[in-house]
N, C-alpha and C. Protein backbone atom coordinates (compact mmCIF):
# COMPACT_ATOMS: atom_id res chain seq x y z
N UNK A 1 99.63 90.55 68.94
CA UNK A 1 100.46 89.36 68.89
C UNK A 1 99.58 88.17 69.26
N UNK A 2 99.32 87.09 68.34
CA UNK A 2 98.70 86.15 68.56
C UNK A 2 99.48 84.68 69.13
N UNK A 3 98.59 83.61 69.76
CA UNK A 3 99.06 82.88 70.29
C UNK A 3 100.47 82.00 69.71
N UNK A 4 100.66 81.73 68.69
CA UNK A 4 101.61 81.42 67.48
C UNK A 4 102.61 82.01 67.78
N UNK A 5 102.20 83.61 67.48
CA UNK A 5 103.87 84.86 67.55
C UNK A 5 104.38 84.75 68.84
N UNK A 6 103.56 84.30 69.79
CA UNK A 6 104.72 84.48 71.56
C UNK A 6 104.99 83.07 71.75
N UNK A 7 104.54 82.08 71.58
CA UNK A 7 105.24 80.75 71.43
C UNK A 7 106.76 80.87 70.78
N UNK A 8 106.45 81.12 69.77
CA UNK A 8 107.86 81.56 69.14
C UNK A 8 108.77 82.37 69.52
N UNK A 9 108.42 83.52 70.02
CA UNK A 9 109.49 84.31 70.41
C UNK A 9 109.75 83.92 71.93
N UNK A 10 108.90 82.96 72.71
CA UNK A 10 109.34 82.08 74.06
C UNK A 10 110.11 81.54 73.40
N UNK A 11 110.26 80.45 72.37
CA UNK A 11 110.96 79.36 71.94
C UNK A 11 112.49 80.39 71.88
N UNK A 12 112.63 81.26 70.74
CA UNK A 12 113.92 82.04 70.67
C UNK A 12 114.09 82.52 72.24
N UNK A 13 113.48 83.20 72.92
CA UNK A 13 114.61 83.39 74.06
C UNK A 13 114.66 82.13 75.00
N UNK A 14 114.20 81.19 74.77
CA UNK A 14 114.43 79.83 75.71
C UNK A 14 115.64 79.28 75.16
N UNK A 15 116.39 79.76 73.45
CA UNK A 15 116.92 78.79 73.01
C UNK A 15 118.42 79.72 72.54
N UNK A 16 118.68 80.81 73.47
CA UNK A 16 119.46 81.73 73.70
C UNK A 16 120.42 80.97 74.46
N UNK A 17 121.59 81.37 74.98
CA UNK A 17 122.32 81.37 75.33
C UNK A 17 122.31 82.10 76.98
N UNK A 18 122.14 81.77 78.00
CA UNK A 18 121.78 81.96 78.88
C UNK A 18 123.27 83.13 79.34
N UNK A 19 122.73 84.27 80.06
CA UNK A 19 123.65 85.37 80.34
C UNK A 19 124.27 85.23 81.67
N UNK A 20 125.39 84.78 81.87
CA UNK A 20 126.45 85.02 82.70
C UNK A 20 125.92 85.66 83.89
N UNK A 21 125.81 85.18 85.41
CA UNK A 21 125.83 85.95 86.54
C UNK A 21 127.26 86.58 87.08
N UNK A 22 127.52 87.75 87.70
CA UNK A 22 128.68 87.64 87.95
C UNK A 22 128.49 87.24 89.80
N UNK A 23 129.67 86.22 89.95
CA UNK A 23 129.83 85.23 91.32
C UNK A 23 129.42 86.04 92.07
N UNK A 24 129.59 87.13 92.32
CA UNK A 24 129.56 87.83 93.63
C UNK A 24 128.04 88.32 94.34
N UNK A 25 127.18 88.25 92.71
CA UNK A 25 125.69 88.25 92.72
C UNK A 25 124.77 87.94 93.86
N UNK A 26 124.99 86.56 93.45
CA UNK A 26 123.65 85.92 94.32
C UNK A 26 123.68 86.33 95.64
N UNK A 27 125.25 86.16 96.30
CA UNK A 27 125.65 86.03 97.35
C UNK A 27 125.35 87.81 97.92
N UNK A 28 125.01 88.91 97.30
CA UNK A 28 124.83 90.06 97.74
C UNK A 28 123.28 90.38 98.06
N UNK A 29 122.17 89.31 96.50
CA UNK A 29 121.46 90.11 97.26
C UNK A 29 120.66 89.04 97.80
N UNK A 30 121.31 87.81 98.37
CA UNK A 30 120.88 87.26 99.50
C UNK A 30 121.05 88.34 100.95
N UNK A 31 121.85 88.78 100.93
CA UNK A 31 122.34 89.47 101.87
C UNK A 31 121.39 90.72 102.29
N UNK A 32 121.16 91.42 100.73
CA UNK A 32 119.95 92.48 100.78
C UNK A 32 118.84 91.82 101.09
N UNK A 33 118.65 90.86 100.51
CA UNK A 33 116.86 90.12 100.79
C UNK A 33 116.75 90.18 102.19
N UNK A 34 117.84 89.59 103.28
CA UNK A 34 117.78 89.00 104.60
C UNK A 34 117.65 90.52 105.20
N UNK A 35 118.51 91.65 104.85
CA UNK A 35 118.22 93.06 105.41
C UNK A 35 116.84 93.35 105.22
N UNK A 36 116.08 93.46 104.39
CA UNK A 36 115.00 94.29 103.88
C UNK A 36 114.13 93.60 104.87
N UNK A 37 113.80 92.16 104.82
CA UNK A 37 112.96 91.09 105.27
C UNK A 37 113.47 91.28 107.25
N UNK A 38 114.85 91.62 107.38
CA UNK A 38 114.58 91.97 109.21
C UNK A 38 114.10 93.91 109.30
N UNK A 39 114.53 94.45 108.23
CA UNK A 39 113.80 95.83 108.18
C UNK A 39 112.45 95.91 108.91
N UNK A 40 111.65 95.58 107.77
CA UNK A 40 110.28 94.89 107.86
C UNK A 40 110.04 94.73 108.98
N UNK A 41 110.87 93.57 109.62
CA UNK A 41 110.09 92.71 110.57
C UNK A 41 110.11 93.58 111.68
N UNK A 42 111.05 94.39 112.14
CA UNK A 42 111.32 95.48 112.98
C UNK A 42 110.65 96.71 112.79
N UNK A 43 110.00 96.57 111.42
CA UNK A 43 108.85 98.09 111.53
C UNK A 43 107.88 97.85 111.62
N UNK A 44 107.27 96.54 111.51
CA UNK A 44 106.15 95.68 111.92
C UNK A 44 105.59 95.98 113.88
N UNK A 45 107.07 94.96 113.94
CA UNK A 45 106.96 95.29 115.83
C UNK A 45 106.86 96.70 116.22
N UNK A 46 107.70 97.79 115.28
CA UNK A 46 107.34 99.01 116.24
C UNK A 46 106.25 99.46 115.93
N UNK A 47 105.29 99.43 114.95
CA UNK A 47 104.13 99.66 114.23
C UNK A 47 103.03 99.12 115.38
N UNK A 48 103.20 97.80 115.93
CA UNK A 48 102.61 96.94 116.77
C UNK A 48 102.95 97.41 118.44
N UNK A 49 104.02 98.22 118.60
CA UNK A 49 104.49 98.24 119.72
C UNK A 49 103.50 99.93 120.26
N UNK A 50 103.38 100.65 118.63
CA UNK A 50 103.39 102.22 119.10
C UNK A 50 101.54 101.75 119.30
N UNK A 51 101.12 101.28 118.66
CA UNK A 51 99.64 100.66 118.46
C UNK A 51 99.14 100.04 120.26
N UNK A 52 99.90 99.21 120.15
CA UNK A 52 99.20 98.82 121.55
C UNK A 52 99.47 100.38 122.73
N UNK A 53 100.72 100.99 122.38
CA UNK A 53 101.01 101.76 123.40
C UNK A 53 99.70 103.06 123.44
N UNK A 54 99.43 103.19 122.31
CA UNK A 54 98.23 104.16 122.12
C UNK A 54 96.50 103.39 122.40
N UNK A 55 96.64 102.04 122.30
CA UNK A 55 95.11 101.84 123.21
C UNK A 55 95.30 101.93 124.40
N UNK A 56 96.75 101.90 124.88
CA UNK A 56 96.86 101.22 126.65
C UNK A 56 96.07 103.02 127.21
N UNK A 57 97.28 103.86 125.99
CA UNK A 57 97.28 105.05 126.54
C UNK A 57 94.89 105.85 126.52
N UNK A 58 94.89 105.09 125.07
CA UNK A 58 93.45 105.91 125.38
C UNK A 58 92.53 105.33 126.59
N UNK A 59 92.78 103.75 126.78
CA UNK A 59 92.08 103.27 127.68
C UNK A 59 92.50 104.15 129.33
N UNK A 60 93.51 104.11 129.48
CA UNK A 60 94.08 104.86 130.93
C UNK A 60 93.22 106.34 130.50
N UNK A 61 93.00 107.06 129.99
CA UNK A 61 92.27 108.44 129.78
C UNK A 61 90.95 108.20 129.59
N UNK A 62 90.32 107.17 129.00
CA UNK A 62 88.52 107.10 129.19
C UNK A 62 88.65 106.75 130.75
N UNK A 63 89.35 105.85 131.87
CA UNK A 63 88.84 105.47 132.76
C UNK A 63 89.03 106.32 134.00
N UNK A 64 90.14 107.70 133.35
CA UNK A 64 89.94 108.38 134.39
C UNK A 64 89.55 109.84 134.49
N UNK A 65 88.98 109.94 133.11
CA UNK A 65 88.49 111.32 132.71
C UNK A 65 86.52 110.86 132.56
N UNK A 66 85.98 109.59 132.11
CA UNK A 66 84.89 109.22 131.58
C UNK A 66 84.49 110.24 130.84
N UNK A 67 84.57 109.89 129.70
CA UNK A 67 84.34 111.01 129.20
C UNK A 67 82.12 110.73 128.40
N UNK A 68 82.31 109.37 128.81
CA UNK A 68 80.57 108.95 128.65
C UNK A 68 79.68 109.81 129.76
N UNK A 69 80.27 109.89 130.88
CA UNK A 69 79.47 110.73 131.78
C UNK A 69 78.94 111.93 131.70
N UNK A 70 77.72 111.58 132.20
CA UNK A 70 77.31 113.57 132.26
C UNK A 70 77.90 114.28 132.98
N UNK A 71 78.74 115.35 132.60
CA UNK A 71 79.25 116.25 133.48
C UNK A 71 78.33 117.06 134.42
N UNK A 72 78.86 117.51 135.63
CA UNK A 72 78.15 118.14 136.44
C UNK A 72 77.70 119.45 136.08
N UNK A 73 76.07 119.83 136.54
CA UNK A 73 76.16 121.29 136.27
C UNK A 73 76.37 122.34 136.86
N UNK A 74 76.82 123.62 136.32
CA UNK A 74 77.63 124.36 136.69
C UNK A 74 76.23 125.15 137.29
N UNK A 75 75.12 125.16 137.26
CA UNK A 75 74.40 126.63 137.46
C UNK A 75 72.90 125.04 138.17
N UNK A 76 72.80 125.87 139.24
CA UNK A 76 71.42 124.94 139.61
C UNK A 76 70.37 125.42 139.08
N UNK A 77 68.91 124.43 138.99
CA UNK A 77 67.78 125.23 138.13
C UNK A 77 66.85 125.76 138.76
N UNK A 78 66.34 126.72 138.05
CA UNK A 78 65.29 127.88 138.89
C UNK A 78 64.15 126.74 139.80
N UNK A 79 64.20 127.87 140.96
CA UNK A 79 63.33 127.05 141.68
C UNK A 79 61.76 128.22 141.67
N UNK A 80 60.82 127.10 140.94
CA UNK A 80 59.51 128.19 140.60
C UNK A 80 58.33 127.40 141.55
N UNK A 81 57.15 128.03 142.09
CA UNK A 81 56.46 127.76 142.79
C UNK A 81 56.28 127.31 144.03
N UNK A 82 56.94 128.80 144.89
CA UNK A 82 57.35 128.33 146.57
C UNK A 82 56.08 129.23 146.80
């Protein structure tokens, strides 16, 4: 379809007869938009809420386990040349 053929067939559906909403429309899915959009916003925060709760939680376990440290050893080393 070249530039010509969709001009034209814009022109025919621009020059249609525009299709009937029924009243009760808009007004519903304003209603859905405003649900979906506080959905969201509430899986955002718990997304944000479980997130911080899991650094608080790894930070409280590196600072009291260290896990950077050398652990102690279990076996002392041979003592050679007494």
């Amino acid at each position: 379809m070249n530039r010509p053929e969709r001009e034209a067939a814009v022109r025919r559906l621009m020059e249609t007869v525009p299709v009937s909403v029924p009243p009760e429309l808009p007004g519903e899915a304003v209603r859905r938009g405003a649900r979906l959009l506080r959905l969201r916003r509430h899986t955002r925060r718990l997304l944000w809420l479980v997130l911080c709760a899991a650094a608080v939680a790894f930070l409280t376990w590196a600072a009291l386990t260290r896990p950077w440290a050398e652990p102690p050893s279990a076996t002392t080393p041979p003592l050679s040349g007494w």
